[in-house]
C-alpha atoms as a PDB file:
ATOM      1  CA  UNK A   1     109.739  70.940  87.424  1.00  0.00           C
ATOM      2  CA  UNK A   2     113.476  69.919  88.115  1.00  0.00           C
ATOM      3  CA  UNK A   3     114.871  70.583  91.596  1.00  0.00           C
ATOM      4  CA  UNK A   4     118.619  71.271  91.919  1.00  0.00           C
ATOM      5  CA  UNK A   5     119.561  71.909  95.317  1.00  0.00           C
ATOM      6  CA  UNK A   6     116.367  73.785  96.387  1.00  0.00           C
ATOM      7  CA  UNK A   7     116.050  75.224  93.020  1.00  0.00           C
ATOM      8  CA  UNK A   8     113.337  74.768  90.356  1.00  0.00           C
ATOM      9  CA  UNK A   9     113.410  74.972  87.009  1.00  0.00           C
ATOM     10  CA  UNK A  10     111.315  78.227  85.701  1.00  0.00           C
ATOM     11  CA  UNK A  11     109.208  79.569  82.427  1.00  0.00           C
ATOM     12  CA  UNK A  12     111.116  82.506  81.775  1.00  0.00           C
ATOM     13  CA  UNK A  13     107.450  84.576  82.889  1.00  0.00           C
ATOM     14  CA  UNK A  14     107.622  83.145  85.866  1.00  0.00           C
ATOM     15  CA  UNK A  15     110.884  84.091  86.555  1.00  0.00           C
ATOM     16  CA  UNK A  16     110.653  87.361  85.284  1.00  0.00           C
ATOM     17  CA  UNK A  17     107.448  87.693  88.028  1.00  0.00           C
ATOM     18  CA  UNK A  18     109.217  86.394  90.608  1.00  0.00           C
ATOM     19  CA  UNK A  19     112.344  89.196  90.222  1.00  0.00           C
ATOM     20  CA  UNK A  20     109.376  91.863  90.073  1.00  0.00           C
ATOM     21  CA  UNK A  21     106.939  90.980  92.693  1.00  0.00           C
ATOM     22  CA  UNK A  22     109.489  89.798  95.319  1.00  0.00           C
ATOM     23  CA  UNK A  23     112.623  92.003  94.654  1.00  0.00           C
ATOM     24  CA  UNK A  24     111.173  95.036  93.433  1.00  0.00           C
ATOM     25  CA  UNK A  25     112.827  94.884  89.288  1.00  0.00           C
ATOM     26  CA  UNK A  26     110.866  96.588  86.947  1.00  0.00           C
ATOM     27  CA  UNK A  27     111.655  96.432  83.005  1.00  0.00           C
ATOM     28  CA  UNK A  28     113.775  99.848  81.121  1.00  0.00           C
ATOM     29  CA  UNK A  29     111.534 100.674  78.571  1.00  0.00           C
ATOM     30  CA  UNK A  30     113.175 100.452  75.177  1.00  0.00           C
ATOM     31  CA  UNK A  31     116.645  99.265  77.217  1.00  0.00           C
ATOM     32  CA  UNK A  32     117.606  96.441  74.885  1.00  0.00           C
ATOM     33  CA  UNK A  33     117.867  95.337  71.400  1.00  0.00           C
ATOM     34  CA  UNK A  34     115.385  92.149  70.465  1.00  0.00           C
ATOM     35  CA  UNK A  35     114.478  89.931  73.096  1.00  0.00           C
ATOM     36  CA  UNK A  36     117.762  91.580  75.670  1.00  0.00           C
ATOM     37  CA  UNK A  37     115.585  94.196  78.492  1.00  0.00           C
ATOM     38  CA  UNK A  38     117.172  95.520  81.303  1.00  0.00           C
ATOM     39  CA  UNK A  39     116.197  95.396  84.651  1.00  0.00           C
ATOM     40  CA  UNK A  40     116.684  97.417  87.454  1.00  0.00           C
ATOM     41  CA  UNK A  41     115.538  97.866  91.228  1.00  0.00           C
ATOM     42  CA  UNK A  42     116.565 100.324  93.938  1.00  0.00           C
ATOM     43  CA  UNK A  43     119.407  98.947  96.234  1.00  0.00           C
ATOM     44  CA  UNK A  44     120.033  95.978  93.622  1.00  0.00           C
ATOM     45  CA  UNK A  45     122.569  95.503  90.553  1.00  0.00           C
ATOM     46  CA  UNK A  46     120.926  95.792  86.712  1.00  0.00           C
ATOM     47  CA  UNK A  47     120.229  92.925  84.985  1.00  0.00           C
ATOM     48  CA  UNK A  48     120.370  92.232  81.119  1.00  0.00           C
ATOM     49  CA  UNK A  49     118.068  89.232  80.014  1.00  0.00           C
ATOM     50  CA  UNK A  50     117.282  87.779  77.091  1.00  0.00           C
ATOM     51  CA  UNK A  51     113.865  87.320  77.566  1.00  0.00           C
ATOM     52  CA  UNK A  52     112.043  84.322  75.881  1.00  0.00           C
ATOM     53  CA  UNK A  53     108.919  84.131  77.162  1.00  0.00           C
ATOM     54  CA  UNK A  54     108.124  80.050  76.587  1.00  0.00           C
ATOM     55  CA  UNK A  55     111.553  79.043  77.453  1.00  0.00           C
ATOM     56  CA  UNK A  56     112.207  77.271  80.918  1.00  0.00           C
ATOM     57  CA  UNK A  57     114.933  77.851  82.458  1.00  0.00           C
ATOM     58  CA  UNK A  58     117.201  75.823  84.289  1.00  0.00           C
ATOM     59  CA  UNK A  59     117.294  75.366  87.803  1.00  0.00           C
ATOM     60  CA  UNK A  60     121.197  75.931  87.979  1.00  0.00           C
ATOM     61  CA  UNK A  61     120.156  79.158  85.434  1.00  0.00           C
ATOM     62  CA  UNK A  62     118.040  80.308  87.954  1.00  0.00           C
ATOM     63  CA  UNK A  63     120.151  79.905  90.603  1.00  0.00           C
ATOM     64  CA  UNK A  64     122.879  81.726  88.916  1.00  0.00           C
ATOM     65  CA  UNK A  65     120.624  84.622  88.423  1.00  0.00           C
ATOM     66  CA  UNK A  66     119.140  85.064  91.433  1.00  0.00           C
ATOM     67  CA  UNK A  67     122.670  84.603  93.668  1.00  0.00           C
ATOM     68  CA  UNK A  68     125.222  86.052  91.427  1.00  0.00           C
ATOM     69  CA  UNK A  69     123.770  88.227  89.558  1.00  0.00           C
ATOM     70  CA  UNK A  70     120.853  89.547  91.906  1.00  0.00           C
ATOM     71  CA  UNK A  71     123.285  89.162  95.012  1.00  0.00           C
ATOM     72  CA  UNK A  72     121.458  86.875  96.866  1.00  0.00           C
ATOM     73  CA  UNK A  73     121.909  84.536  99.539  1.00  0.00           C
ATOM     74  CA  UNK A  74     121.313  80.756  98.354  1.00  0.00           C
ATOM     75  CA  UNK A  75     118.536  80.452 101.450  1.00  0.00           C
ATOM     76  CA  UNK A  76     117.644  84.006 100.525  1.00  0.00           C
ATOM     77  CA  UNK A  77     117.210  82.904  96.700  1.00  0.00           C
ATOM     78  CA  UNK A  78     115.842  79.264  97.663  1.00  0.00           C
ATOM     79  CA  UNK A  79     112.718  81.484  99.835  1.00  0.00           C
ATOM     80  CA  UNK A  80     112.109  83.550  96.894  1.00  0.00           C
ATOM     81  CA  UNK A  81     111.314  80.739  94.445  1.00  0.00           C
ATOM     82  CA  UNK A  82     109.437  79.183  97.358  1.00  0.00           C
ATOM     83  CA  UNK A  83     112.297  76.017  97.779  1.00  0.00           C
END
């Protein structure tokens, strides 16, 4: 695991866990074509993902995710991922 400014590099399931568990996104059922879902949570903006489940993503990646597209804070993202 990388660490980029409080930020760790993520499997995509892991990521995909954390946006469920801690901000409330679920998966739109048939939402996307191939490995693109979209995910939505009351009170927060959609998100369209390519999904890849072995993949790790990048700790700038999740950053990015979590801060402009989620609409986090950066302390309010670093918590979420635990940094």
């Amino acid at each position: 695991m990388v660490n980029d400014g409080g930020f760790p590099s993520l499997k995509a399931t892991k990521l995909r866990q954390i946006l469920k568990k801690e901000l409330g996104y679920q998966r739109v059922p048939k939402s996307g074509h191939g490995s693109h879902c979209l995910l939505v949570a009351d009170g927060r903006p959609r998100i369209l993902w390519a999904f890849h489940n072995n993949v790790t993503i990048a700790p700038g990646v999740v950053r990015n995710i979590l801060v402009k597209q989620v609409g986090l804070s950066l302390d309010e993202a670093r918590k979420v991922v635990g940094g």
